[in-house]
PDB file of N, CA and C in Angstrom:
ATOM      1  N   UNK A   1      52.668  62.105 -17.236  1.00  0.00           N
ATOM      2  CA  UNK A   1      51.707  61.957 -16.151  1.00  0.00           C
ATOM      3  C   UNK A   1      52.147  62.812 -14.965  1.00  0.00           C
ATOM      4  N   UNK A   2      51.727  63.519 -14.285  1.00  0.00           N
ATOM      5  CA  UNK A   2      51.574  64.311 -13.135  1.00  0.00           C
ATOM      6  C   UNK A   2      52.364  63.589 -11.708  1.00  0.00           C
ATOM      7  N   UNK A   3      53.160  63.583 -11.727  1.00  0.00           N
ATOM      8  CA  UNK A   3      53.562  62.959 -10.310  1.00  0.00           C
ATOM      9  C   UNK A   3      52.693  62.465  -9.242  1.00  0.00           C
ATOM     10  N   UNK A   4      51.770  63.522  -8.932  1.00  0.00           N
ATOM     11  CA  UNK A   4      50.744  63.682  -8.302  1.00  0.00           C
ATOM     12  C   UNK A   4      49.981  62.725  -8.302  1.00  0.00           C
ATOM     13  N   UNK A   5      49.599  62.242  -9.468  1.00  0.00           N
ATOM     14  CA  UNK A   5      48.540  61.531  -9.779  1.00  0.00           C
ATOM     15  C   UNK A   5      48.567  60.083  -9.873  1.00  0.00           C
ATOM     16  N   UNK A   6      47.700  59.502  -9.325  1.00  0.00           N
ATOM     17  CA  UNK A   6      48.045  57.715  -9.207  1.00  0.00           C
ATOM     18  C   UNK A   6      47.849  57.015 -10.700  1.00  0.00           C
ATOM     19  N   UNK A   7      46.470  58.075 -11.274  1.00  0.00           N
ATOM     20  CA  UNK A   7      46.699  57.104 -12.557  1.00  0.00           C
ATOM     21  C   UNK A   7      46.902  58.277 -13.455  1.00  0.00           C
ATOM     22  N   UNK A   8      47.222  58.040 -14.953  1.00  0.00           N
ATOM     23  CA  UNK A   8      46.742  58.866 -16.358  1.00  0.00           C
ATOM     24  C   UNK A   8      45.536  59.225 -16.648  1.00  0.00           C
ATOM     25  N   UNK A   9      44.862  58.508 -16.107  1.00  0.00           N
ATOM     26  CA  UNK A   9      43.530  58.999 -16.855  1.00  0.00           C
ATOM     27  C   UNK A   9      42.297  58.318 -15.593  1.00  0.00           C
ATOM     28  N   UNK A  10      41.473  59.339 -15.145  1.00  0.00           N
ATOM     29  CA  UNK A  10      40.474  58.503 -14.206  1.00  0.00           C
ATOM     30  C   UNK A  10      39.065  58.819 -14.695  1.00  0.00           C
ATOM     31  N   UNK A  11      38.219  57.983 -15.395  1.00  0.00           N
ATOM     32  CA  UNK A  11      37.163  58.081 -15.648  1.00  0.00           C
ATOM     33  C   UNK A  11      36.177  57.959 -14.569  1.00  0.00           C
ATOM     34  N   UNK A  12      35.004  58.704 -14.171  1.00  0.00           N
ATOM     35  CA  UNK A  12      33.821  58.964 -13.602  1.00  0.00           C
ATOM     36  C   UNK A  12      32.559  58.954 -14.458  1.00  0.00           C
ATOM     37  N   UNK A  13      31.758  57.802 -14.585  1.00  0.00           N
ATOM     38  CA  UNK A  13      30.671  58.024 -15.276  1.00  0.00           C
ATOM     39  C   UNK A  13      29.187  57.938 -14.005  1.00  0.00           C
ATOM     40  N   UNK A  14      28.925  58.590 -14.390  1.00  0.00           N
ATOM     41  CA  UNK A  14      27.129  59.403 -13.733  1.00  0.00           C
ATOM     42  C   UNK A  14      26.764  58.269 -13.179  1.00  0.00           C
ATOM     43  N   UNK A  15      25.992  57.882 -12.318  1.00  0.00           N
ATOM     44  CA  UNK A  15      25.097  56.432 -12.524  1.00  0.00           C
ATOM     45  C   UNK A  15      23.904  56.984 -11.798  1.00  0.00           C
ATOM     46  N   UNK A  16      23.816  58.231 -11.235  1.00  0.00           N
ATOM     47  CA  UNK A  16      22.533  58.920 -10.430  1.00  0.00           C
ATOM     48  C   UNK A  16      21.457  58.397 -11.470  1.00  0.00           C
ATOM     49  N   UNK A  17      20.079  58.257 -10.379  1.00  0.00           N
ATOM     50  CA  UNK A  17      19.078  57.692 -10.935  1.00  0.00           C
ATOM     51  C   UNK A  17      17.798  58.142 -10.135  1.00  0.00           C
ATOM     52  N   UNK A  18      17.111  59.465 -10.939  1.00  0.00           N
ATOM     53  CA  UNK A  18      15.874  59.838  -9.904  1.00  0.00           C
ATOM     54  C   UNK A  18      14.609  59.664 -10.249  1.00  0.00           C
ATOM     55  N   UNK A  19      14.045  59.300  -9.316  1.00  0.00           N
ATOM     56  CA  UNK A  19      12.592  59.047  -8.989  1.00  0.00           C
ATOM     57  C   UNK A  19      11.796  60.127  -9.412  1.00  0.00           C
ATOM     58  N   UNK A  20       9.971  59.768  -9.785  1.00  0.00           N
ATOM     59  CA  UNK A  20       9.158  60.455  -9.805  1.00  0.00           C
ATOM     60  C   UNK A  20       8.705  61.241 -11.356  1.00  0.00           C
ATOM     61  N   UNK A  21       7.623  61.445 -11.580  1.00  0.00           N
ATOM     62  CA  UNK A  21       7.608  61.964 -13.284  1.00  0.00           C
ATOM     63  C   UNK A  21       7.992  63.339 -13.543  1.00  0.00           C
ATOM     64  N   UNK A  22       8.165  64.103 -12.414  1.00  0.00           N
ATOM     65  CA  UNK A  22       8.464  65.382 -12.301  1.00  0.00           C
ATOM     66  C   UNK A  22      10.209  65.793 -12.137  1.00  0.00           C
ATOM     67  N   UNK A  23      10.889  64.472 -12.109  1.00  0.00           N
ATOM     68  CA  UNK A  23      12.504  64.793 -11.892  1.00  0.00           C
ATOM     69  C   UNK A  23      12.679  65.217 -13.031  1.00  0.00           C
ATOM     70  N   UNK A  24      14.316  65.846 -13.247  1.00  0.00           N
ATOM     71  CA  UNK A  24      15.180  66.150 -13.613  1.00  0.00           C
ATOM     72  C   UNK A  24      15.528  64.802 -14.748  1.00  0.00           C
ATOM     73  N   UNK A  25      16.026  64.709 -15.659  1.00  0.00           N
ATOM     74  CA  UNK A  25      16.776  63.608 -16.361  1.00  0.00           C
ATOM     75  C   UNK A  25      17.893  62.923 -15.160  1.00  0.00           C
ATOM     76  N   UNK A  26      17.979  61.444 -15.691  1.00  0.00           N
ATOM     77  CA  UNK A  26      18.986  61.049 -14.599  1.00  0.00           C
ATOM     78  C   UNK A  26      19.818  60.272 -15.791  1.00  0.00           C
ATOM     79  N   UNK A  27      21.017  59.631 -15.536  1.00  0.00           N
ATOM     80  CA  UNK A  27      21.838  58.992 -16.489  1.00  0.00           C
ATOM     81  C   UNK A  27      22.155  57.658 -16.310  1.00  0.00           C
ATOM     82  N   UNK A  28      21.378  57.489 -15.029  1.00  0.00           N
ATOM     83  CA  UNK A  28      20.940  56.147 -14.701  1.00  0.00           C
ATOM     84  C   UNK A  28      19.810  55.135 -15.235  1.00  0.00           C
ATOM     85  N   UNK A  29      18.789  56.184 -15.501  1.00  0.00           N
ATOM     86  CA  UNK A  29      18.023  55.590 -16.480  1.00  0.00           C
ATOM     87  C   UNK A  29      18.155  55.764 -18.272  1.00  0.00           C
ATOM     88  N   UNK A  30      19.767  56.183 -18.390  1.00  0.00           N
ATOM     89  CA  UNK A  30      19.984  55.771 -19.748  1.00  0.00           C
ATOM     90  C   UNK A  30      21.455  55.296 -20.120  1.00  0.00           C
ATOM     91  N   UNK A  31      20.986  54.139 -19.450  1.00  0.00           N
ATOM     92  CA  UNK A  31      21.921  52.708 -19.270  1.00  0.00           C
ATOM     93  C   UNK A  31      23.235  52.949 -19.110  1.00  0.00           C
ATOM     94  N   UNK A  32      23.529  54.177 -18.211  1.00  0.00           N
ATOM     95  CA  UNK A  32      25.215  54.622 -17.712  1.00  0.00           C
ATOM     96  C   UNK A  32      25.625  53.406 -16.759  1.00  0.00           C
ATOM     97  N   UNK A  33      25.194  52.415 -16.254  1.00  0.00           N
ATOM     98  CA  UNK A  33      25.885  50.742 -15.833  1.00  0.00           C
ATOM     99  C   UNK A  33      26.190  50.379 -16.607  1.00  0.00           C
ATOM    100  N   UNK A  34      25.661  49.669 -17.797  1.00  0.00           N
ATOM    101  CA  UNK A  34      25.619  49.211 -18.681  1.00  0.00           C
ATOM    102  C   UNK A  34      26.905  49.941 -19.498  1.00  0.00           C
ATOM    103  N   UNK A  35      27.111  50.973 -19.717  1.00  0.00           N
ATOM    104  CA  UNK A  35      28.175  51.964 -20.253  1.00  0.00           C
ATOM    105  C   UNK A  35      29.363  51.723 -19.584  1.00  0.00           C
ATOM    106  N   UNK A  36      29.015  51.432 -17.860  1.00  0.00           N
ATOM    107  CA  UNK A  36      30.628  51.430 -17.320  1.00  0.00           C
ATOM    108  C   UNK A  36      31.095  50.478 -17.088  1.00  0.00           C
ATOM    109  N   UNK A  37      29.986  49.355 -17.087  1.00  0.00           N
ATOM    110  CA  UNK A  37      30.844  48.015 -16.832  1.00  0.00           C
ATOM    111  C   UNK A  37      31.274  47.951 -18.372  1.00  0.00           C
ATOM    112  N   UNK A  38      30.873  48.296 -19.550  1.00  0.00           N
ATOM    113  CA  UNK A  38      31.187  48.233 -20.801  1.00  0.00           C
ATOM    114  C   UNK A  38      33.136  48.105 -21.134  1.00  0.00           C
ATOM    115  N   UNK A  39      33.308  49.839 -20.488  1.00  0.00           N
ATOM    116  CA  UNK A  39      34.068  50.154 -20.313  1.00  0.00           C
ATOM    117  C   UNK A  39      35.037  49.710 -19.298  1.00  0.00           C
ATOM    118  N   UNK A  40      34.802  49.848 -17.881  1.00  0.00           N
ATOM    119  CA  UNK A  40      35.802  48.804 -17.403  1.00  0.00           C
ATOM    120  C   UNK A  40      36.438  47.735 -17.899  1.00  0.00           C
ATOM    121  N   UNK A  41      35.572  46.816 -18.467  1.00  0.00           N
ATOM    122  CA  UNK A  41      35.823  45.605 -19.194  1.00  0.00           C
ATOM    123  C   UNK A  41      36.930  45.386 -19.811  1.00  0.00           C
ATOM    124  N   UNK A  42      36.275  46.765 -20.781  1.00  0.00           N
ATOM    125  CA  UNK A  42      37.458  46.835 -22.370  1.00  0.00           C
ATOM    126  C   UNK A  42      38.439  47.520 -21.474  1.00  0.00           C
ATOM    127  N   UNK A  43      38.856  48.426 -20.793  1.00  0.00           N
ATOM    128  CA  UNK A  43      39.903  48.844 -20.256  1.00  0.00           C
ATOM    129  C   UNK A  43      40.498  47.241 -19.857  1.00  0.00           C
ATOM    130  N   UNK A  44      40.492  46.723 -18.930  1.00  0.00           N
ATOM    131  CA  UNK A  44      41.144  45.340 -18.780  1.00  0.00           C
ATOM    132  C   UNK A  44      41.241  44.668 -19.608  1.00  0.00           C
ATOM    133  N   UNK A  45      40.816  44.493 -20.470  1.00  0.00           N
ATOM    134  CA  UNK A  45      41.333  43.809 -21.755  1.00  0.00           C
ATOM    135  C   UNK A  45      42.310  44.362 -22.486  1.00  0.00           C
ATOM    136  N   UNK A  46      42.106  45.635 -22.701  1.00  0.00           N
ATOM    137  CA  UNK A  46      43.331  46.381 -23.137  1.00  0.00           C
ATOM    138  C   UNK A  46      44.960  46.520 -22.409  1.00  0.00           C
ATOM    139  N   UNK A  47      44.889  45.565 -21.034  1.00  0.00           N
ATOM    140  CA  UNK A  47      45.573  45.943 -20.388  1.00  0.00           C
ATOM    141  C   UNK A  47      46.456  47.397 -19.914  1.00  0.00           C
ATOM    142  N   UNK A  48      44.749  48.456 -20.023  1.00  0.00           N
ATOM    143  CA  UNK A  48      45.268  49.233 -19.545  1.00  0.00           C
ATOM    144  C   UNK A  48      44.864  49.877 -18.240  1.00  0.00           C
ATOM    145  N   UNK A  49      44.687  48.725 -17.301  1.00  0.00           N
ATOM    146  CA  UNK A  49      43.681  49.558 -15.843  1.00  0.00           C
ATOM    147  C   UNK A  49      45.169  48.855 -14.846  1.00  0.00           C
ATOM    148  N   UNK A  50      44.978  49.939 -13.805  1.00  0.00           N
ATOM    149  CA  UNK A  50      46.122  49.675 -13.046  1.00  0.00           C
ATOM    150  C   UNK A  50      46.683  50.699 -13.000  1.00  0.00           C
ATOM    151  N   UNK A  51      47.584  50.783 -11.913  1.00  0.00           N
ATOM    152  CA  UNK A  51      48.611  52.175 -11.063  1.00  0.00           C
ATOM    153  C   UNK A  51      48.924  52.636 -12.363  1.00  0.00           C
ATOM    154  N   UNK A  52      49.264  53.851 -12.610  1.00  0.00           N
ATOM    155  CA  UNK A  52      49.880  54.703 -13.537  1.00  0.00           C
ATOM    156  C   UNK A  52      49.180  54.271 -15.152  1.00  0.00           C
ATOM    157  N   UNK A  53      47.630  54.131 -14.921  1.00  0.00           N
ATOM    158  CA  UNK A  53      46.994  53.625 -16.028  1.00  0.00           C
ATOM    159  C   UNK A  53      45.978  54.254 -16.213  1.00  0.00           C
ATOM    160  N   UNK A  54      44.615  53.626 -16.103  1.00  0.00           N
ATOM    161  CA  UNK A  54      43.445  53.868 -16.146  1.00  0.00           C
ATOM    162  C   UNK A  54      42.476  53.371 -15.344  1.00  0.00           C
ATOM    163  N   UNK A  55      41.488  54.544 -14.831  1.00  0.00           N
ATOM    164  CA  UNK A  55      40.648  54.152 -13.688  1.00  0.00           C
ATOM    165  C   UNK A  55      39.123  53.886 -14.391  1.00  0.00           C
ATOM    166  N   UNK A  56      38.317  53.277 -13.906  1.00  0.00           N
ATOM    167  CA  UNK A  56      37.116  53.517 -14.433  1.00  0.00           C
ATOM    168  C   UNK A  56      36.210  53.712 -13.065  1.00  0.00           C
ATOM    169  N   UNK A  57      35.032  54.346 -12.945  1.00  0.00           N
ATOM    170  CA  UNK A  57      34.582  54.448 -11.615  1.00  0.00           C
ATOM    171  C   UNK A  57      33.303  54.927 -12.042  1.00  0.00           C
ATOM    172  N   UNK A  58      32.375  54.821 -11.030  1.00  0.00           N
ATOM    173  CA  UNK A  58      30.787  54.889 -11.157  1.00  0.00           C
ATOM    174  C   UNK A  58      31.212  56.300 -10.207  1.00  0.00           C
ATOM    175  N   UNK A  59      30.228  57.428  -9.988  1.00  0.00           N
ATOM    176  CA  UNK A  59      30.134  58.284  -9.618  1.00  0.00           C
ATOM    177  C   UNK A  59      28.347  58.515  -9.099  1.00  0.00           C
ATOM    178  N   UNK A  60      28.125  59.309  -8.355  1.00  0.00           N
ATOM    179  CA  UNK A  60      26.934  59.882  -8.110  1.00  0.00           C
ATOM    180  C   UNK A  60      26.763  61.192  -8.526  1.00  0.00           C
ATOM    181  N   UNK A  61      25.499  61.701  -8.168  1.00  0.00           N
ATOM    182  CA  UNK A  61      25.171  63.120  -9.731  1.00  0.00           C
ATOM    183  C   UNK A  61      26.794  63.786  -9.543  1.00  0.00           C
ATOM    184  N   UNK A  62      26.601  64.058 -11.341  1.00  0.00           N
ATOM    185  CA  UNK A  62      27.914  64.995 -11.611  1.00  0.00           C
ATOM    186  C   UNK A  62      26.963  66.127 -12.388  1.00  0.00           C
ATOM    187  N   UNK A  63      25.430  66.513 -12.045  1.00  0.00           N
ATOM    188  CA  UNK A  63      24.805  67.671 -12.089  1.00  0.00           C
ATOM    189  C   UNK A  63      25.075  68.687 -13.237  1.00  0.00           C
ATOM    190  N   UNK A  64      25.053  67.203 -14.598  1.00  0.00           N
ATOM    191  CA  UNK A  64      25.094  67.871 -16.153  1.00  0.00           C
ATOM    192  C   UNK A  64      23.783  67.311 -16.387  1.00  0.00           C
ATOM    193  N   UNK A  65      22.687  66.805 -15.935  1.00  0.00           N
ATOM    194  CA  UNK A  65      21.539  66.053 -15.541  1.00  0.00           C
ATOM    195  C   UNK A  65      20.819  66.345 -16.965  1.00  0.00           C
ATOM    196  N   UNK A  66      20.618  67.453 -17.880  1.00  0.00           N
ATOM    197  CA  UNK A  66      20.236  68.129 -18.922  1.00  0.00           C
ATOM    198  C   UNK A  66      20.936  67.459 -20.420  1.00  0.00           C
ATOM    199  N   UNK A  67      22.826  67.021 -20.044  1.00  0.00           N
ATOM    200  CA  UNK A  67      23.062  66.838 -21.036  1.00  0.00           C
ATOM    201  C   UNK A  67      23.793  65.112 -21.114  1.00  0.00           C
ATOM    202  N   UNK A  68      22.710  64.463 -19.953  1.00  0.00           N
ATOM    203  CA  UNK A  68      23.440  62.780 -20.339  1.00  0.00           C
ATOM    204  C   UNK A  68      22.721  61.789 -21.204  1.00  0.00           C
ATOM    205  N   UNK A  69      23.320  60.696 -21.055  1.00  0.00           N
ATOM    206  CA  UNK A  69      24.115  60.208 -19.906  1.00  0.00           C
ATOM    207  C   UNK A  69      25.429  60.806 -19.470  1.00  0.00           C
ATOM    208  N   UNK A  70      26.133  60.972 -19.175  1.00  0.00           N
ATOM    209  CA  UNK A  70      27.881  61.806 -18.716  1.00  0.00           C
ATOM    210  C   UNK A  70      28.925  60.860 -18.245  1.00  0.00           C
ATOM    211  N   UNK A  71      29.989  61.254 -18.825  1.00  0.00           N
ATOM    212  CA  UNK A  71      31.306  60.835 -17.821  1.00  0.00           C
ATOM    213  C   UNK A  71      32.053  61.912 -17.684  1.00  0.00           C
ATOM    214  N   UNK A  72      33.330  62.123 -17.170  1.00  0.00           N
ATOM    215  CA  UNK A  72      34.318  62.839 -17.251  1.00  0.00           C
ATOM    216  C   UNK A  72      35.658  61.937 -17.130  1.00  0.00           C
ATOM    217  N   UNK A  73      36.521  62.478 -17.849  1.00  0.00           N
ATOM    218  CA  UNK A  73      37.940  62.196 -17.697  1.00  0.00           C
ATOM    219  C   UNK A  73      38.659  63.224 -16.979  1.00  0.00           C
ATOM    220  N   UNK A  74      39.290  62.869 -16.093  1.00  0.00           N
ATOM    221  CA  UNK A  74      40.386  63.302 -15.484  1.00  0.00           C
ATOM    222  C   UNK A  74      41.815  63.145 -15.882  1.00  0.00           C
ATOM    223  N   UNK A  75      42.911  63.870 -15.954  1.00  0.00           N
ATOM    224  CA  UNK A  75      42.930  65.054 -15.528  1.00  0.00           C
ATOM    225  C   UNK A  75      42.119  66.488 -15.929  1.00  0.00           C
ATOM    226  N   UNK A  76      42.237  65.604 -17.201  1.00  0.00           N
ATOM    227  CA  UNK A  76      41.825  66.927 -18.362  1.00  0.00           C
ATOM    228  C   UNK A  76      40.490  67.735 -17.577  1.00  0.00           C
ATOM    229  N   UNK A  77      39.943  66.803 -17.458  1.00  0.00           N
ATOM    230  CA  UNK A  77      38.612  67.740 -16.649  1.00  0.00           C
ATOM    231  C   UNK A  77      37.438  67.610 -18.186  1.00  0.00           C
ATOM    232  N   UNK A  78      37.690  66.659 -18.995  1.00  0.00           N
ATOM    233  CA  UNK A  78      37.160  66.723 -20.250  1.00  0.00           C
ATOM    234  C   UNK A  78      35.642  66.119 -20.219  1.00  0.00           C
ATOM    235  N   UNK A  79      34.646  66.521 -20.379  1.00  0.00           N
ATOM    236  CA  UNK A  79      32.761  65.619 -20.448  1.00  0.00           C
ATOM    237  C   UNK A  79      32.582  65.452 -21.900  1.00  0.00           C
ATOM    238  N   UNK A  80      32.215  64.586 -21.677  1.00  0.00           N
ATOM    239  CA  UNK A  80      31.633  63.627 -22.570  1.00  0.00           C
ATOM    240  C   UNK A  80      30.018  62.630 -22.544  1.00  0.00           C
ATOM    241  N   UNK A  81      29.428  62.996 -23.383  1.00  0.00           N
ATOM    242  CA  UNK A  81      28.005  62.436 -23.611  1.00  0.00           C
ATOM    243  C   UNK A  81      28.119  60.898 -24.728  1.00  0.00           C
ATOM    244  N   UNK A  82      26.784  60.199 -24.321  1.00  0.00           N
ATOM    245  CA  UNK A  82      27.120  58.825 -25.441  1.00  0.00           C
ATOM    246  C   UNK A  82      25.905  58.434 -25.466  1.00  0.00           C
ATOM    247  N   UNK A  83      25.693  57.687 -26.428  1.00  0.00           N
ATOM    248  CA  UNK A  83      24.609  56.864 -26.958  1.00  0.00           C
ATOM    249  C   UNK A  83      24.470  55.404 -26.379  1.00  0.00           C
ATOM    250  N   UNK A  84      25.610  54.949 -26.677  1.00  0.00           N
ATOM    251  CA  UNK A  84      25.666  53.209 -26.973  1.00  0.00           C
ATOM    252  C   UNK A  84      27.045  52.806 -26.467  1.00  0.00           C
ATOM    253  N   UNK A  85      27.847  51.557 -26.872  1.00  0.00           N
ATOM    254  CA  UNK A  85      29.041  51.255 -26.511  1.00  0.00           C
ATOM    255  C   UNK A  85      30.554  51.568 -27.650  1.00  0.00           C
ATOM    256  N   UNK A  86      29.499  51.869 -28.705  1.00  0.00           N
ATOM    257  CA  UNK A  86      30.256  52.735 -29.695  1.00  0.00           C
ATOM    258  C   UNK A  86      30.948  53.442 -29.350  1.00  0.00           C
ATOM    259  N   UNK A  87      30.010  54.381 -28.850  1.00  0.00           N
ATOM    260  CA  UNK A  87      30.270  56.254 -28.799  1.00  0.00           C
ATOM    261  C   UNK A  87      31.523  55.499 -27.221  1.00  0.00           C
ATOM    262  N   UNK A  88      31.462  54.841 -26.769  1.00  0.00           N
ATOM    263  CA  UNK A  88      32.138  54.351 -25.532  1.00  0.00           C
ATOM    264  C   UNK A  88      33.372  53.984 -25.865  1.00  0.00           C
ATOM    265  N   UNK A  89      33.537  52.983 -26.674  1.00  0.00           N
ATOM    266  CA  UNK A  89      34.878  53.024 -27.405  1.00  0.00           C
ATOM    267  C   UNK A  89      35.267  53.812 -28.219  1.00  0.00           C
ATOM    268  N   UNK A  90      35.222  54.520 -28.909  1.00  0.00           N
ATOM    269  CA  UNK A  90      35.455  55.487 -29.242  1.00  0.00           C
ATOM    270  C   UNK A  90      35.849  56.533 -28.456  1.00  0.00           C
ATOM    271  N   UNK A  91      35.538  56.685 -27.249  1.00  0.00           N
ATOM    272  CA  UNK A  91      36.516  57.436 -26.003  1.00  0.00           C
ATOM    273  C   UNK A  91      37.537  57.000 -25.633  1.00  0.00           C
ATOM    274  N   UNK A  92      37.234  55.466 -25.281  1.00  0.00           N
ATOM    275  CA  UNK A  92      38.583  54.659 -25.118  1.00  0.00           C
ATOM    276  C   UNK A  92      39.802  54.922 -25.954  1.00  0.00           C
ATOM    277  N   UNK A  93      39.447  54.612 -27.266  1.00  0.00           N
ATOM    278  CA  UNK A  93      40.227  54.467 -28.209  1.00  0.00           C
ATOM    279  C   UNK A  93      41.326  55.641 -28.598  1.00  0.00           C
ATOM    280  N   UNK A  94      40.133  56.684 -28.384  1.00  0.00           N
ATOM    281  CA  UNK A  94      41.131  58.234 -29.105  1.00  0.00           C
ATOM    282  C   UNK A  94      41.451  59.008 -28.536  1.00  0.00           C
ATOM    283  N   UNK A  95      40.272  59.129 -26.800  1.00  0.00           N
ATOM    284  CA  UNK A  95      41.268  60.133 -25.894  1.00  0.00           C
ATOM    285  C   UNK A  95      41.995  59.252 -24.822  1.00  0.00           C
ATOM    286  N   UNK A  96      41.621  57.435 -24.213  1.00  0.00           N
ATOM    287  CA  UNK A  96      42.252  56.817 -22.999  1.00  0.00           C
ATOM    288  C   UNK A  96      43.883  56.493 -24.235  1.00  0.00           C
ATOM    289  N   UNK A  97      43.753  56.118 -25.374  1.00  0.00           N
ATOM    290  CA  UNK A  97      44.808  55.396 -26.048  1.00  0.00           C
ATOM    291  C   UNK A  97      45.339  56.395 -26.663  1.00  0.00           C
ATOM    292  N   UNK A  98      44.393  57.468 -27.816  1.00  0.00           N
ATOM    293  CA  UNK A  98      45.620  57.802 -28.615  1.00  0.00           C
ATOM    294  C   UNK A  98      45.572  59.264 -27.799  1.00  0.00           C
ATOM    295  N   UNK A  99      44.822  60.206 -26.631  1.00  0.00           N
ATOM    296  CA  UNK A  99      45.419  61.195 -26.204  1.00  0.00           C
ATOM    297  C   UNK A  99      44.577  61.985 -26.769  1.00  0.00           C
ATOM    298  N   UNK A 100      43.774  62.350 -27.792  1.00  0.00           N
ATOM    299  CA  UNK A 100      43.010  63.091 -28.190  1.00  0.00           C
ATOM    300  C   UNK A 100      41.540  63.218 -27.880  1.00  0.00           C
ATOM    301  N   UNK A 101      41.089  63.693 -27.815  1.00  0.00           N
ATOM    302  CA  UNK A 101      39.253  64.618 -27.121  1.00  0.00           C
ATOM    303  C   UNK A 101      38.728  63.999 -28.510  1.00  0.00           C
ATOM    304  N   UNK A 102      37.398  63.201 -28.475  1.00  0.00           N
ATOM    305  CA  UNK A 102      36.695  62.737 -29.211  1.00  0.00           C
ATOM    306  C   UNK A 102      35.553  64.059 -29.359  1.00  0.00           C
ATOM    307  N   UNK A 103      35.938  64.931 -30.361  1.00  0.00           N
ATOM    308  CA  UNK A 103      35.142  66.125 -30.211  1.00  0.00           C
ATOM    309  C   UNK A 103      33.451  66.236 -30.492  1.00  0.00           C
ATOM    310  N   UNK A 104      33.362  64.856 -31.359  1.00  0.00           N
ATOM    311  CA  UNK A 104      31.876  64.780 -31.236  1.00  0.00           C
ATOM    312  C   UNK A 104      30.622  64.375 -30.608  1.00  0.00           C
ATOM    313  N   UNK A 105      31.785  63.783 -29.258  1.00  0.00           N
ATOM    314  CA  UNK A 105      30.943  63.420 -27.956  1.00  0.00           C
ATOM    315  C   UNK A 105      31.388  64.348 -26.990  1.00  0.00           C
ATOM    316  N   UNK A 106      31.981  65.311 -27.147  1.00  0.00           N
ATOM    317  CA  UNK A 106      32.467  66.289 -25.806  1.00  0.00           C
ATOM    318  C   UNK A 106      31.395  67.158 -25.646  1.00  0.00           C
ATOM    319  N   UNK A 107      31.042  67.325 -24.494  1.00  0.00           N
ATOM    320  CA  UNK A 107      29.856  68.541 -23.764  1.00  0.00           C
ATOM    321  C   UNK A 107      30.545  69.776 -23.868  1.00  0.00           C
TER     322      UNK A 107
END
């Protein structure tokens, strides 16, 4: 871990949500709450949220608007797209636990 850095790993998922029939896609209207409280959750259960751990965090547009819903992991700087709470654990699991880029949800 980076000295620098308070945690290992800080997740940001999208939660922007726009108005009108003429917007842009938003990732708010495809259930990115629902995705992060998902995730928070299971991070605390896993006992892995906390200093020198894992962050989970709601964000406002991260202006991939075309390819969500979205999160990103930090440090890596790694995006990631999802369906369901599957495709959600399955991030957890292989890049927050075992370290590896779930390559079939990466943007």
């Amino acid at each position: 871990m980076n000295e620098q850095s308070f945690y290992k790993y800080h997740v940001f998922f999208c939660m922007n949500e726009r108005e009108g029939k003429d917007a842009r896609p938003s990732c708010g209207k495809c259930g990115a709450e629902k995705a992060q409280k998902h995730a928070k959750k299971r991070i605390k259960e896993l006992g892995l949220s906390g200093e020198g751990k894992v962050r989970v965090n709601q964000s406002g547009c991260l202006d991939r608007c075309e390819e969500g819903p979205v999160l990103v992991v930090y440090p890596e700087g790694t995006w990631y797209t999802y369906v369901d709470n599957d495709d959600i654990d399955d991030i957890i699991d292989t890049h927050l636990v075992g370290g590896k880029v779930v390559e079939r949800l990466k943007i």
